[in-house]
Structures are given as structure tokens and as C-alpha cells.
C-alpha atoms as a PDB file:
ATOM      1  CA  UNK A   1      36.479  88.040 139.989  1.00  0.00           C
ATOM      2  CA  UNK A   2      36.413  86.597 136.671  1.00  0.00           C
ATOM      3  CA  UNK A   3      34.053  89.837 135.506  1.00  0.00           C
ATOM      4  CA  UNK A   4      37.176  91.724 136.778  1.00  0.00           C
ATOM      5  CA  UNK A   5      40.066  89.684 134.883  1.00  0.00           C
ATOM      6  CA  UNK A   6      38.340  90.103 131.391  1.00  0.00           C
ATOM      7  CA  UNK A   7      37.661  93.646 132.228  1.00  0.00           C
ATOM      8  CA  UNK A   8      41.730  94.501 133.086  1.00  0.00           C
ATOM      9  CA  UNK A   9      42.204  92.313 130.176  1.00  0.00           C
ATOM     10  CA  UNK A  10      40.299  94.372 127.569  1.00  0.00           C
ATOM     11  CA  UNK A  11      42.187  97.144 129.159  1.00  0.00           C
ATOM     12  CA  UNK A  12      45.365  96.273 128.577  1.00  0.00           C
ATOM     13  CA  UNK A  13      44.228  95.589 124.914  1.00  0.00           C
ATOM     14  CA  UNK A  14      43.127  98.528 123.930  1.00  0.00           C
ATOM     15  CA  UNK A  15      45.837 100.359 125.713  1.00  0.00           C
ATOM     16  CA  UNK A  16      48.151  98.450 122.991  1.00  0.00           C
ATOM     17  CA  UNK A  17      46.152  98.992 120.388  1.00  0.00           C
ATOM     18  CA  UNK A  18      46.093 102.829 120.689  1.00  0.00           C
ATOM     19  CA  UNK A  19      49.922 102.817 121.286  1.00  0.00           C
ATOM     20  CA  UNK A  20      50.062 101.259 118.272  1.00  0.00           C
ATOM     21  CA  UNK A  21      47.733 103.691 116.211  1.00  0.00           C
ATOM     22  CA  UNK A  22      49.927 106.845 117.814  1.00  0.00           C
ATOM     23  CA  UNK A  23      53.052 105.088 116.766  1.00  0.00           C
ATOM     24  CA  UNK A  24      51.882 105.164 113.246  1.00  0.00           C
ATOM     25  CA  UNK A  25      50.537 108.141 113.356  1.00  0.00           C
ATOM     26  CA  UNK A  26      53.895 109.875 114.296  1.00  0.00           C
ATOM     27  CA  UNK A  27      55.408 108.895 110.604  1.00  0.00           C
ATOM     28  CA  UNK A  28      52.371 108.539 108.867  1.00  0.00           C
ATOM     29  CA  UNK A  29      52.182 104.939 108.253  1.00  0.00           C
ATOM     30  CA  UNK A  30      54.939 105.365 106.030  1.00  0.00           C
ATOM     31  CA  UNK A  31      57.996 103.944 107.202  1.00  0.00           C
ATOM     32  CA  UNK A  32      61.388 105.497 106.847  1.00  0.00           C
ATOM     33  CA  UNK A  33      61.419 108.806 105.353  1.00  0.00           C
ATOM     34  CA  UNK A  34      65.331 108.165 103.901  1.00  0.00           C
ATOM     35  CA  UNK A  35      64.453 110.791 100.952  1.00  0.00           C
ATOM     36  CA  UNK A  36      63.771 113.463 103.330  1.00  0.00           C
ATOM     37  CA  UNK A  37      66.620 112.187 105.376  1.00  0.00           C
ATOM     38  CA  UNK A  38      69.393 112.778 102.872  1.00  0.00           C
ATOM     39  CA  UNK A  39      67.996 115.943 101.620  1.00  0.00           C
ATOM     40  CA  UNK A  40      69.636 119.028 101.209  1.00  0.00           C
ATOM     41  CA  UNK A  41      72.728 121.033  99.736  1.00  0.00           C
ATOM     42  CA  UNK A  42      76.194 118.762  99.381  1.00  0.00           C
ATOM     43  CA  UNK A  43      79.820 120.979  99.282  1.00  0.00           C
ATOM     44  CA  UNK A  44      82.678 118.879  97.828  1.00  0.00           C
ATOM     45  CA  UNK A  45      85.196 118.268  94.967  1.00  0.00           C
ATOM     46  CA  UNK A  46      84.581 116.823  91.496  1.00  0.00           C
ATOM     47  CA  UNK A  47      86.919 114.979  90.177  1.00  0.00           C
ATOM     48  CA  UNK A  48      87.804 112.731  87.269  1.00  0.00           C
ATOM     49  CA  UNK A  49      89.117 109.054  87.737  1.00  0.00           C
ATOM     50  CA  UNK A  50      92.740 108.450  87.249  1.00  0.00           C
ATOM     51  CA  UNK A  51      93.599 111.790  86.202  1.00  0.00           C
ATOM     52  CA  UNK A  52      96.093 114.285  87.761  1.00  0.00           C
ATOM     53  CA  UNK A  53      93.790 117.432  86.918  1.00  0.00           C
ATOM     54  CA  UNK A  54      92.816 119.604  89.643  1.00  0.00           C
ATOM     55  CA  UNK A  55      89.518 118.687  90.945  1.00  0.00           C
ATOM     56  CA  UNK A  56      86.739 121.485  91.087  1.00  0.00           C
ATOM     57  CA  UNK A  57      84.555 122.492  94.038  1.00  0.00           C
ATOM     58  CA  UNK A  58      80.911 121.601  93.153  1.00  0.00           C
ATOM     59  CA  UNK A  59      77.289 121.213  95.192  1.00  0.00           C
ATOM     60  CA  UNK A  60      75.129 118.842  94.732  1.00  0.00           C
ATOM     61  CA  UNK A  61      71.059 119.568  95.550  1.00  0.00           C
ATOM     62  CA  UNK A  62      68.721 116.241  96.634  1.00  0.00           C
ATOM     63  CA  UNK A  63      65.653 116.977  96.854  1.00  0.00           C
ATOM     64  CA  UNK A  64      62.992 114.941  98.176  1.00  0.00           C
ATOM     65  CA  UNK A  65      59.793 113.499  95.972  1.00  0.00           C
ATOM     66  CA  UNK A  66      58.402 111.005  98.562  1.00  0.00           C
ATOM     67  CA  UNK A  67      59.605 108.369 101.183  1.00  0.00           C
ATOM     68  CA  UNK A  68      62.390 106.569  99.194  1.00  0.00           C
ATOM     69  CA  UNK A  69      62.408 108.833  95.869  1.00  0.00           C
ATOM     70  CA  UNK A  70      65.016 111.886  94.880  1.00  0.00           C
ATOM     71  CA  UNK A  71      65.599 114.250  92.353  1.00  0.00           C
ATOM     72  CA  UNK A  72      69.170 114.656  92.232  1.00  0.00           C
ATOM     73  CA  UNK A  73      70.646 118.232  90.264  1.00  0.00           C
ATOM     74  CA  UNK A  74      73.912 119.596  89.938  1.00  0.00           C
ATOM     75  CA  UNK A  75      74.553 123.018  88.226  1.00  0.00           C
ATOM     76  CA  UNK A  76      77.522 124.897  86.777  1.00  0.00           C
ATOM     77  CA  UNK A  77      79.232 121.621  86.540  1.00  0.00           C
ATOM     78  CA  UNK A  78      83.457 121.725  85.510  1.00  0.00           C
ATOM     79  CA  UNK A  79      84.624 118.778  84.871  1.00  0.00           C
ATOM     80  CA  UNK A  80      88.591 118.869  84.626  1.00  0.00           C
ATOM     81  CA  UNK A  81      90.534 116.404  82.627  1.00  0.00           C
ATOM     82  CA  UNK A  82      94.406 116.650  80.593  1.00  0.00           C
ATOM     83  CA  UNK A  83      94.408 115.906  77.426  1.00  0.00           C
ATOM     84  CA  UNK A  84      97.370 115.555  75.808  1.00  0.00           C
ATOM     85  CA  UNK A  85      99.278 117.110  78.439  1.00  0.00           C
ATOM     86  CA  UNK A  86      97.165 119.919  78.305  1.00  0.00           C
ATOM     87  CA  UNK A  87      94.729 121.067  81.094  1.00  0.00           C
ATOM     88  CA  UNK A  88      90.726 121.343  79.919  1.00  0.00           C
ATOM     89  CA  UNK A  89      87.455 120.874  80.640  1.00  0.00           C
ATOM     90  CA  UNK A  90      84.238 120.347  79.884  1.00  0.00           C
ATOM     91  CA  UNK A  91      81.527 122.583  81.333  1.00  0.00           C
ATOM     92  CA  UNK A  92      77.572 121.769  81.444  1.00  0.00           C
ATOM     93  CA  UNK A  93      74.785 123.579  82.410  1.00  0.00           C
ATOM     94  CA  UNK A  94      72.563 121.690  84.370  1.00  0.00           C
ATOM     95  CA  UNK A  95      72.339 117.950  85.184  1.00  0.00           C
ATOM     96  CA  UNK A  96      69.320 116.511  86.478  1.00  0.00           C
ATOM     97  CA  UNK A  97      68.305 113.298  87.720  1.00  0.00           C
ATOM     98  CA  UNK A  98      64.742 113.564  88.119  1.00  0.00           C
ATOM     99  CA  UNK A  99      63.645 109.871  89.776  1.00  0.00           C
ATOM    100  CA  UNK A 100      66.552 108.156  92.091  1.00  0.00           C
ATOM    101  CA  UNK A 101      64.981 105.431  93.725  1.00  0.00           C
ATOM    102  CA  UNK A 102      66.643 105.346  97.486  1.00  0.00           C
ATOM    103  CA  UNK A 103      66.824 102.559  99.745  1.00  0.00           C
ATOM    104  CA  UNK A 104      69.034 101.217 103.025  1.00  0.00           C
ATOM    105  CA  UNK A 105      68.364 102.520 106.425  1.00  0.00           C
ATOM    106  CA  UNK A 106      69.602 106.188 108.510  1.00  0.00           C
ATOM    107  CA  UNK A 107      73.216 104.268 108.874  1.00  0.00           C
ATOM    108  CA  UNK A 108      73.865 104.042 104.993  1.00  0.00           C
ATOM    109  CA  UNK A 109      71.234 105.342 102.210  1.00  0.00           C
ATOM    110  CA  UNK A 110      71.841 104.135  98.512  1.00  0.00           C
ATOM    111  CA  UNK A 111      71.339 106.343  95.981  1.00  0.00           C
ATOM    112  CA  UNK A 112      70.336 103.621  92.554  1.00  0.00           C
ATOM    113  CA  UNK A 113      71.643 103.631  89.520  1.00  0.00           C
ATOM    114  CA  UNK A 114      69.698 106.842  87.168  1.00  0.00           C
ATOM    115  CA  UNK A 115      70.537 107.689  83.378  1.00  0.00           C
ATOM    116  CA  UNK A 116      69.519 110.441  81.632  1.00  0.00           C
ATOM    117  CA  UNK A 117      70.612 111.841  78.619  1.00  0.00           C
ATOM    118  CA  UNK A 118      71.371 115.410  77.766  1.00  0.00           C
ATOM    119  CA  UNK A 119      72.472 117.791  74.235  1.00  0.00           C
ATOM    120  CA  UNK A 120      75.736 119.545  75.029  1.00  0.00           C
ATOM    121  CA  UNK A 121      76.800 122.242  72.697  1.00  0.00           C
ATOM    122  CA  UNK A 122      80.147 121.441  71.518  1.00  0.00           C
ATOM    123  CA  UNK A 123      80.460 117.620  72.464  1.00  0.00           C
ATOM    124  CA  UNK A 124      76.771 116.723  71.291  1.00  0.00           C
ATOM    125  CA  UNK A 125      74.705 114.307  72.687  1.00  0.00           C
ATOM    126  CA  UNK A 126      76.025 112.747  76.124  1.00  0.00           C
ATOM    127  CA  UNK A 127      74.810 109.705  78.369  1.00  0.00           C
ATOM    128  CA  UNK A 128      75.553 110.242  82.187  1.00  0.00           C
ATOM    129  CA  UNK A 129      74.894 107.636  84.740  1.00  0.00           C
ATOM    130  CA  UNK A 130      75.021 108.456  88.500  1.00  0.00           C
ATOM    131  CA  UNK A 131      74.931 106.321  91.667  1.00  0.00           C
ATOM    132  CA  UNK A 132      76.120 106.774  94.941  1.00  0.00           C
ATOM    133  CA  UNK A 133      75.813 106.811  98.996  1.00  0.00           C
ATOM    134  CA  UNK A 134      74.932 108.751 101.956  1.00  0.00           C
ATOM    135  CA  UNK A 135      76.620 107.984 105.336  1.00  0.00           C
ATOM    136  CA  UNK A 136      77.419 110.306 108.174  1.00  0.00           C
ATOM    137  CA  UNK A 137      76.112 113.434 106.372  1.00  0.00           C
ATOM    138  CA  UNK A 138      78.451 112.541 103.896  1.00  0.00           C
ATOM    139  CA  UNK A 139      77.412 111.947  99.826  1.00  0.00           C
ATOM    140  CA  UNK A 140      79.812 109.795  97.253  1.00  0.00           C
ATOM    141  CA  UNK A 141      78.647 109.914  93.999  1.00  0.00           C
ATOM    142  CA  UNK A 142      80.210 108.463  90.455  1.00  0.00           C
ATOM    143  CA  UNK A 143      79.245 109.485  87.218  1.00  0.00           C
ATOM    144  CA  UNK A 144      79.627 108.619  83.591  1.00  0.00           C
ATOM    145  CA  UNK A 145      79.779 110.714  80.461  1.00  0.00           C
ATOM    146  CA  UNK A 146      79.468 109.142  77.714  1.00  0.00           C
ATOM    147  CA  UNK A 147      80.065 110.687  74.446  1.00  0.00           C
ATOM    148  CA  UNK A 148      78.821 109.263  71.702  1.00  0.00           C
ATOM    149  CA  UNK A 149      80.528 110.743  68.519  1.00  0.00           C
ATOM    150  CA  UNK A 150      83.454 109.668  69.454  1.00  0.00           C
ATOM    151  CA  UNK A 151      82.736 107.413  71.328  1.00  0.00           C
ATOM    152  CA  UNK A 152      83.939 107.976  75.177  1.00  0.00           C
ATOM    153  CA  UNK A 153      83.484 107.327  78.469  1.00  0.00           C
ATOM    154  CA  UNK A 154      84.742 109.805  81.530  1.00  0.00           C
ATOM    155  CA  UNK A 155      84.341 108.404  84.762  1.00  0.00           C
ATOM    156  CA  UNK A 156      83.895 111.066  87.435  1.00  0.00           C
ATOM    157  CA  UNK A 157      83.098 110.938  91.270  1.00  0.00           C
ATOM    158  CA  UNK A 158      82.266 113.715  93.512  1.00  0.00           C
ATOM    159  CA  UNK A 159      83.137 113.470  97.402  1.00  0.00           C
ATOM    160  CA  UNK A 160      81.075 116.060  99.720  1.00  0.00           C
ATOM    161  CA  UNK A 161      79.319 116.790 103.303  1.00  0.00           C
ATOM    162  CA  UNK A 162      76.163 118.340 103.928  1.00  0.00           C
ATOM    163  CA  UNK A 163      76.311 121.974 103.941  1.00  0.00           C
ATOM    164  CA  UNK A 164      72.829 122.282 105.064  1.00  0.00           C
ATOM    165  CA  UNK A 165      69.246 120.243 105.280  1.00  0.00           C
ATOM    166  CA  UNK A 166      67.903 123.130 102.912  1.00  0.00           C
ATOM    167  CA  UNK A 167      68.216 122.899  98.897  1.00  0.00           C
ATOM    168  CA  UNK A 168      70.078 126.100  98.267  1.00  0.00           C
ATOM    169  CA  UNK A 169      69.909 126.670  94.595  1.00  0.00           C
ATOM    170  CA  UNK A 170      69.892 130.263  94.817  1.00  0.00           C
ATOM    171  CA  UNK A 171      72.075 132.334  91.579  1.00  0.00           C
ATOM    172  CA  UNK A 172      74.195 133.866  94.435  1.00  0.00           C
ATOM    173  CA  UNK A 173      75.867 135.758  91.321  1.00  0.00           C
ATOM    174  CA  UNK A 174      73.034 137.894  90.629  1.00  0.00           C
ATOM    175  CA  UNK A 175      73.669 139.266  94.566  1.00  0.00           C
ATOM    176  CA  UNK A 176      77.281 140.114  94.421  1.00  0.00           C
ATOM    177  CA  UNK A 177      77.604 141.697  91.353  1.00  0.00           C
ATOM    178  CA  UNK A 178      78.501 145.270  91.016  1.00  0.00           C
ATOM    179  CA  UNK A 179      81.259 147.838  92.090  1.00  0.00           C
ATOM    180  CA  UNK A 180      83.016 146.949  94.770  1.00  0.00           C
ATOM    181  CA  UNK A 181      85.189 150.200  96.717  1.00  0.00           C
ATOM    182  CA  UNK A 182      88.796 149.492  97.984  1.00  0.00           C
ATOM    183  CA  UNK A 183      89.046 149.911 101.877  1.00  0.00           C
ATOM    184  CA  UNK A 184      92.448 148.085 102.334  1.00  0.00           C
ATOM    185  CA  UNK A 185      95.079 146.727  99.993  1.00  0.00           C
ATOM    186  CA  UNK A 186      97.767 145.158 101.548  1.00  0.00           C
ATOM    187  CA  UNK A 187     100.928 143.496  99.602  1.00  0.00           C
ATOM    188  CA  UNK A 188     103.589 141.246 100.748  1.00  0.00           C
ATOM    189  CA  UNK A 189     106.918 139.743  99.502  1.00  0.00           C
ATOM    190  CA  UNK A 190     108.422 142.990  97.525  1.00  0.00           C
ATOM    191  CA  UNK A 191     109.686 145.830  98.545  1.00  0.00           C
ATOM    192  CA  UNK A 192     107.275 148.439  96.353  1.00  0.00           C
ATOM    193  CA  UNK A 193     105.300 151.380  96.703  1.00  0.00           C
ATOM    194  CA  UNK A 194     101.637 150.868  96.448  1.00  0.00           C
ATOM    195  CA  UNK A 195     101.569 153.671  93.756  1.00  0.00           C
ATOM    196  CA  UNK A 196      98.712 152.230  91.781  1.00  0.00           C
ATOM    197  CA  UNK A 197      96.536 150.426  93.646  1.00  0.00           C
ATOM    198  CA  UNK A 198      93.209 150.296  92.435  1.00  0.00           C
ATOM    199  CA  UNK A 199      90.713 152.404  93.720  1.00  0.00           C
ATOM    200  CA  UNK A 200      88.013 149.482  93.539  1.00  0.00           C
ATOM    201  CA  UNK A 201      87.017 146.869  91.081  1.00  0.00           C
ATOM    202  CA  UNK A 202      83.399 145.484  89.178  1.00  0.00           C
ATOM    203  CA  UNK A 203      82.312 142.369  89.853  1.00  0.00           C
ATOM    204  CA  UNK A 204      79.886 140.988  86.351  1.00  0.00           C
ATOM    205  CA  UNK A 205      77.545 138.589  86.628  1.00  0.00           C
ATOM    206  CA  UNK A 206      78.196 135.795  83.936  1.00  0.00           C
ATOM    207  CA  UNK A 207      75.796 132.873  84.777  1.00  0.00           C
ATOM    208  CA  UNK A 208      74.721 130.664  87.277  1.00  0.00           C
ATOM    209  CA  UNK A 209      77.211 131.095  90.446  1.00  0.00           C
ATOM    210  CA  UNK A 210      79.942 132.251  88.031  1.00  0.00           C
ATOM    211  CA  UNK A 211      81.079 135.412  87.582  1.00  0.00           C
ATOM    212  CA  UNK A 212      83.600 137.411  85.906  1.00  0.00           C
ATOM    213  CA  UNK A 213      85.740 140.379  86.979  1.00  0.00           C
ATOM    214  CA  UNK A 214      86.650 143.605  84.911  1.00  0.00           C
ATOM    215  CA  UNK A 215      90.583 144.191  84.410  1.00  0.00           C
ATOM    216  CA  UNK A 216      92.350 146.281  86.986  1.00  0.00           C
ATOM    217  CA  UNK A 217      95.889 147.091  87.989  1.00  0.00           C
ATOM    218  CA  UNK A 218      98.065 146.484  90.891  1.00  0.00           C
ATOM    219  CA  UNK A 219     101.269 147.223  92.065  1.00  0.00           C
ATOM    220  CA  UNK A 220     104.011 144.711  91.054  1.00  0.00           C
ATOM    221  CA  UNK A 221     107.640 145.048  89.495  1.00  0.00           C
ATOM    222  CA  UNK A 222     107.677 144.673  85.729  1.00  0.00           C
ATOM    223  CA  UNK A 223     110.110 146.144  83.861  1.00  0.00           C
ATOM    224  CA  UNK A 224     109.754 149.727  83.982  1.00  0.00           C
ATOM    225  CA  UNK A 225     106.100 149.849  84.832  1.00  0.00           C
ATOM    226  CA  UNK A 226     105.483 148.976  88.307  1.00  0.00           C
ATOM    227  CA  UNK A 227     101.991 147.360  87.452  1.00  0.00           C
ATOM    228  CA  UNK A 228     100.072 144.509  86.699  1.00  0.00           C
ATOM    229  CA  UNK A 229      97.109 143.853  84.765  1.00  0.00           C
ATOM    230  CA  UNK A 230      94.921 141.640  86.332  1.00  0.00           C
ATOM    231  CA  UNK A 231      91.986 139.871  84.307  1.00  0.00           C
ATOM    232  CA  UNK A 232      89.449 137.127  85.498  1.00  0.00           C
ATOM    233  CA  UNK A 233      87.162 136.204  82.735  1.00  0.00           C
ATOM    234  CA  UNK A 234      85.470 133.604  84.714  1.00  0.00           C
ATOM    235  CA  UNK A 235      85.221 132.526  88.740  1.00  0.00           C
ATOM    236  CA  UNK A 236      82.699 130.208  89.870  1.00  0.00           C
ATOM    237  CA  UNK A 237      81.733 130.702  93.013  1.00  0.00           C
ATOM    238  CA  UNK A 238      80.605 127.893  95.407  1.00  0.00           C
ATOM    239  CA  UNK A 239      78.137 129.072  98.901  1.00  0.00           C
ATOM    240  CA  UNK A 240      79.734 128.296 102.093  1.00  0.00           C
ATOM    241  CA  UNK A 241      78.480 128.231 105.843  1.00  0.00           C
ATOM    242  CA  UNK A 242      80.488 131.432 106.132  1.00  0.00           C
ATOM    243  CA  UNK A 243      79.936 132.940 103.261  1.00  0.00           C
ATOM    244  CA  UNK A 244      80.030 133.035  99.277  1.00  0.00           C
ATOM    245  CA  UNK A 245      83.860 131.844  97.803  1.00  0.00           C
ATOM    246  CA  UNK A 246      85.811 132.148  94.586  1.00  0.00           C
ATOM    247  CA  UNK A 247      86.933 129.049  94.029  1.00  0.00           C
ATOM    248  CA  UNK A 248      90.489 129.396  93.499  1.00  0.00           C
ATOM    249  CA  UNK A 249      92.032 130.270  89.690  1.00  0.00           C
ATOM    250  CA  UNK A 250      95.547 129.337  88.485  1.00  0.00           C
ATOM    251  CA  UNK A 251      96.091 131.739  85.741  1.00  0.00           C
ATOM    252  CA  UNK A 252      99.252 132.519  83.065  1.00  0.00           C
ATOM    253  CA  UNK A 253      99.946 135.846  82.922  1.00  0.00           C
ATOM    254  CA  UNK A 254     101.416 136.774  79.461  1.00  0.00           C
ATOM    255  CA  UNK A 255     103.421 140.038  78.507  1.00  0.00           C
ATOM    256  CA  UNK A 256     106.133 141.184  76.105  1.00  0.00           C
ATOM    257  CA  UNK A 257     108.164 142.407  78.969  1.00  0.00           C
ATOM    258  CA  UNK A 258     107.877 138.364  80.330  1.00  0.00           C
ATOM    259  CA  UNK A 259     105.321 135.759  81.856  1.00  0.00           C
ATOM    260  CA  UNK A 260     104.118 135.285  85.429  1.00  0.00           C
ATOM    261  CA  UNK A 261     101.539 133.424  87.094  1.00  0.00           C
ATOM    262  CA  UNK A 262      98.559 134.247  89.077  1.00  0.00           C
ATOM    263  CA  UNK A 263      97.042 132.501  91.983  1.00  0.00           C
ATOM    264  CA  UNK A 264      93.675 133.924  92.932  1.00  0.00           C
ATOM    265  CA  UNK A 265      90.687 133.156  94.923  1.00  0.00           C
ATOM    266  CA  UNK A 266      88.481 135.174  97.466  1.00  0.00           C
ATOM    267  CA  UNK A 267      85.462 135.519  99.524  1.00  0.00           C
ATOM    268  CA  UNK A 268      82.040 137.685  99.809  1.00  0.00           C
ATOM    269  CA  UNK A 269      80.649 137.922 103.022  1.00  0.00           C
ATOM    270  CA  UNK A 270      78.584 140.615 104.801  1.00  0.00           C
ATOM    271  CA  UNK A 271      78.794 142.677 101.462  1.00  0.00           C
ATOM    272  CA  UNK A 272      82.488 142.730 101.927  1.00  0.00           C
ATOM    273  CA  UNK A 273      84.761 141.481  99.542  1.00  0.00           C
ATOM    274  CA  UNK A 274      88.242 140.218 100.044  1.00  0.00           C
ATOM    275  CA  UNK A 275      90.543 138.843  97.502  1.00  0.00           C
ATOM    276  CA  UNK A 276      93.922 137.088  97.914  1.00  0.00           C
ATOM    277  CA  UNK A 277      96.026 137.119  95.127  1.00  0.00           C
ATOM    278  CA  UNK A 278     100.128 136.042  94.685  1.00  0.00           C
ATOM    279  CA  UNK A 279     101.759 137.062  91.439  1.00  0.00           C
ATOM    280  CA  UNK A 280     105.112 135.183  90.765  1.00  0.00           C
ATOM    281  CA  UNK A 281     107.462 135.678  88.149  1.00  0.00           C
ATOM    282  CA  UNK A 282     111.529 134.724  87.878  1.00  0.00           C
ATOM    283  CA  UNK A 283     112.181 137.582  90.181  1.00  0.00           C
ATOM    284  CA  UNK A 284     109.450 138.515  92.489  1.00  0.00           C
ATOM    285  CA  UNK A 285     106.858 136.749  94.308  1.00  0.00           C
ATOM    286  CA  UNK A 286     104.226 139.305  95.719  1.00  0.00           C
ATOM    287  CA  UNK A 287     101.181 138.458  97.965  1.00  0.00           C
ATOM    288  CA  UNK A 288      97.795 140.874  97.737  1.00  0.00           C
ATOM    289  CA  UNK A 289      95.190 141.286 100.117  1.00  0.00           C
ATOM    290  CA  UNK A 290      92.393 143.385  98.439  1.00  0.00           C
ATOM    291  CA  UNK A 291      89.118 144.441 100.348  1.00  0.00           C
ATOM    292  CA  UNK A 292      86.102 145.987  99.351  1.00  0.00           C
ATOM    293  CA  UNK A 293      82.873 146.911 100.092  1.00  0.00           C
ATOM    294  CA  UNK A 294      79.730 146.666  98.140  1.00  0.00           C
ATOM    295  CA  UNK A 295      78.599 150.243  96.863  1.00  0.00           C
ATOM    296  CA  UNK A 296      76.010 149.433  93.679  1.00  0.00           C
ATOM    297  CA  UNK A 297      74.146 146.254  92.596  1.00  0.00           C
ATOM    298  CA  UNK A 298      75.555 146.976  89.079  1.00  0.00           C
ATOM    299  CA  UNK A 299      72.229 148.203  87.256  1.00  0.00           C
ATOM    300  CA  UNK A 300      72.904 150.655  84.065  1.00  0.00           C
ATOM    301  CA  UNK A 301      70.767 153.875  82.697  1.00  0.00           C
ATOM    302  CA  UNK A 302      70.376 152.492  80.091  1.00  0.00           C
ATOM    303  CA  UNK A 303      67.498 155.710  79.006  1.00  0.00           C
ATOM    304  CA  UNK A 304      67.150 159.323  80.315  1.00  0.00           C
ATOM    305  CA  UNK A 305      65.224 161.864  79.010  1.00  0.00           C
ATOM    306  CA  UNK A 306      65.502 165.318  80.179  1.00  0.00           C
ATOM    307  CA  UNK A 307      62.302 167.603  79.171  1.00  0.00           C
ATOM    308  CA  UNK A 308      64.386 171.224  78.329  1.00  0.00           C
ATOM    309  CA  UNK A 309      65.269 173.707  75.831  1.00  0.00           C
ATOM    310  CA  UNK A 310      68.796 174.442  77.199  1.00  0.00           C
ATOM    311  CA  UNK A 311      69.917 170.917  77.644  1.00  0.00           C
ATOM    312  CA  UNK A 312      70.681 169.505  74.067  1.00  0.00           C
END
């Protein structure tokens, strides 16, 4: 009997102890993985403390190094302040945080305090701080810029969700460029004849998700030409779970005839391209809806030779 208790005994033990062994061998030994638990691609706004500029739409890329260690990047950054009274911003490249020690648990990850320090063109050398949270899929970050001649400090913070668990850095600039041929222009809010609506438009790449747009005309009344030059210079574009958008432009549209304003923002998706566009002056307030579809990647011959005695 005894022989038979110390038997089921040992049993029992050994039972436990290879539970236990499986249970670490599920994670590794490691504990919680909270870097690979936050990673991913974070859509949201960017904004600058106690100021009335428009925020700008911005992603944010965490990428894991190891259980409770991040590399944190941004790209294509806009930060929008006013300064006296007058709308700017500051753009920057790249900002990367190479080594952001996490810690907390799956309810609420912490994202420590990392500096680095970076050479910007125009505003020289800059200090930026960032720390933050993760919660609910959901990342709060705030930043600080310093510059140091003269000396300033902006305070930003940047409010997003998780788009995705993947770290989607791709240039989606480089895969919209080119021509784009109208299929449908629809406009809205004047009584006009479409008599010059354009037969298509180019799309440019400029840099890193931003692109620019070559000038085209649409129907709208001005004057005694019934069109309207329409010019983007620069769109950033931000990747969405539906497709690739244009973040939205608020643009002054100067003329001797008189001024209007142009509202502007659009979508690629499926290599089709719609833009919506409202042009508003003292008189008229017209609404555009522009499609297109994708007929060229935009590559130039730039070199052709033609072996021939009649061609010269």
C-alpha cells in the first residue's frame, strides 16, 4: 500500500513538473512579449499643444527588437504651428527612436522616455524627446522639439489606432504615380457647362508618401474664362485600410480677375483615382468629383536610337 502511495505520488509530481516545462515552453521562458504586442503601423493626427493650427494625419511604425524593447520611426513628419498669425510648418524627414524601453502589462504598455538628436536643414540642430502609451490598440505619444539656436521648445502629441499588426513603411508614392485618364467628372453647385474638363491629369512622385500633381483646368465661372487652374505642389498621402488618401489641402487661389479658395483631398484605390475638390469664391461655390484610372507608371524615354538613313 505504502509502495503504491509513493508511486501515485511521484506521479502526480512529475505530471506538474512537465506542465510546468510546456508552460514555459509556449513563450519561451520569456515572459510578456509587450514589444511584439504593440507592434505595428499607428493612423492618427499630429498636433501641436495649445495651438489652433490644423493638425496633420501622420503614422507611426513600432517595431519590435526583443521582449520589452522598440524602435519607434515616424516619416514625412508636418508639424503645423501659427506664427504670428500666420499658418506654417516645419517638415522633417525621418525621426527615429532606435531603443524605447517598454514596460506595463497587455491592459496598458508604456512607451519610456527616448531622446535623440537630429540636423534639420533650415532650423539646425534639434532635440526631440518622445514618450507615450498603448491601450486598447490605441498609441498617445508627446514629443519635444527643441531648437537650439534660438532656443525653443514645441510640444507636440500625436493621437492614433492601430491600422494593422504589420510595419507598413512602404513609399506608396512610387506606386501611384503617373497619368491618370478621366472616366467621370462630375460638378455641383453652378449652373455651367463642363466645356473644359480635363481629359486626365499626372500624378509626380515627390518623396516619401508625398506627391505632387501637374496643373490642370476645370470648369468654373471666372470672369470671362469659364476655367480654373488647379495646382498641387505637394499632397502627402497617408495608407488606409481601404486604400491610399490625400490628406486634405486648403489652398488660396490667386488671380488678377480675383481670389478663391480650394478645398481638395482624394483617394487611390484599386488603381482608381478619385478626387473631390470645392472651389469658392464671392460668387460661386462649385463641388468636383474627378475619377481616373491608372494608364502609365510615369517612366520617361529618356534615349532612342533609331539605326536608318532616312530617319534624321
Amino acid at each position: 500500500m505504502k509502495k503504491n502511495l509513493l508511486f501515485l505520488l511521484m506521479l502526480i509530481c512529475s505530471m506538474s513538473l512537465f506542465t510546468a516545462c510546456n508552460d514555459d515552453d509556449d513563450n519561451g521562458g520569456e515572459g510578456p512579449q509587450l514589444g511584439k504586442d504593440i507592434a505595428g503601423t499607428y493612423n492618427g493626427e499630429l498636433s501641436v499643444v495649445s495651438s489652433e493650427a490644423k493638425a496633420s494625419r501622420q503614422q507611426v511604425f513600432i517595431t519590435p527588437n526583443g521582449a520589452n524593447d522598440v524602435t519607434l520611426e515616424l516619416k514625412n513628419i508636418s508639424i503645423n504651428m501659427i506664427v504670428d498669425d500666420n499658418p506654417t510648418s516645419i517638415e522633417i524627414d525621418d525621426i527615429q527612436f532606435p531603443n524605447v524601453a517598454v514596460e506595463g502589462d497587455n491592459t496598458l504598455v508604456q512607451l519610456k522616455e527616448s531622446k535623440i538628436a537630429l540636423s534639420h536643414p533650415s532650423l539646425g540642430e534639434l532635440e526631440v524627446t518622445a514618450a507615450g502609451t498603448v491601450q486598447s490598440q490605441k498609441l498617445d505619444l508627446n514629443f519635444s522639439v527643441k531648437v537650439k539656436d534660438p532656443a525653443e521648445s514645441i510640444n507636440v502629441v500625436f493621437a492614433g489606432e492601430k491600422l494593422s499588426s504589420e510595419v507598413d513603411i512602404k513609399d506608396y508614392a512610387q506606386e501611384v504615380a503617373g497619368w491618370y485618364a478621366r472616366k467621370e467628372l462630375t460638378i455641383t453647385g453652378i449652373e455651367i457647362e463642363a466645356k473644359w474638363p480635363t481629359d486626365g491629369i499626372e500624378v509626380v512622385y515627390n518623396k516619401y508618401n508625398q506627391i505632387s500633381i501637374k496643373p490642370f483646368y476645370i470648369s468654373f465661372p471666372w470672369g470671362t474664362n469659364d476655367t480654373r487652374q488647379i495646382d498641387i505642389k505637394s499632397a502627402r498621402l497617408i495608407n488606409t485600410a481601404t486604400g491610399v488618401e490625400i490628406e486634405e489641402i486648403h489652398q488660396a487661389l490667386t488671380d488678377k480677375r480675383g481670389d478663391a479658395t480650394l478645398d481638395f483631398s482624394g483617394k487611390f484605390e484599386n488603381g482608381v483615382l478619385t478626387l473631390n475638390m470645392t472651389i469658392t469664391n464671392e460668387e460661386n461655390t462649385a463641388h468636383y468629383v474627378f475619377t481616373a484610372d491608372q494608364k502609365k507608371t510615369g517612366a520617361a524615354i529618356e534615349k532612342m536610337i533609331i539605326n536608318s538613313d532616312v530617319v534624321t
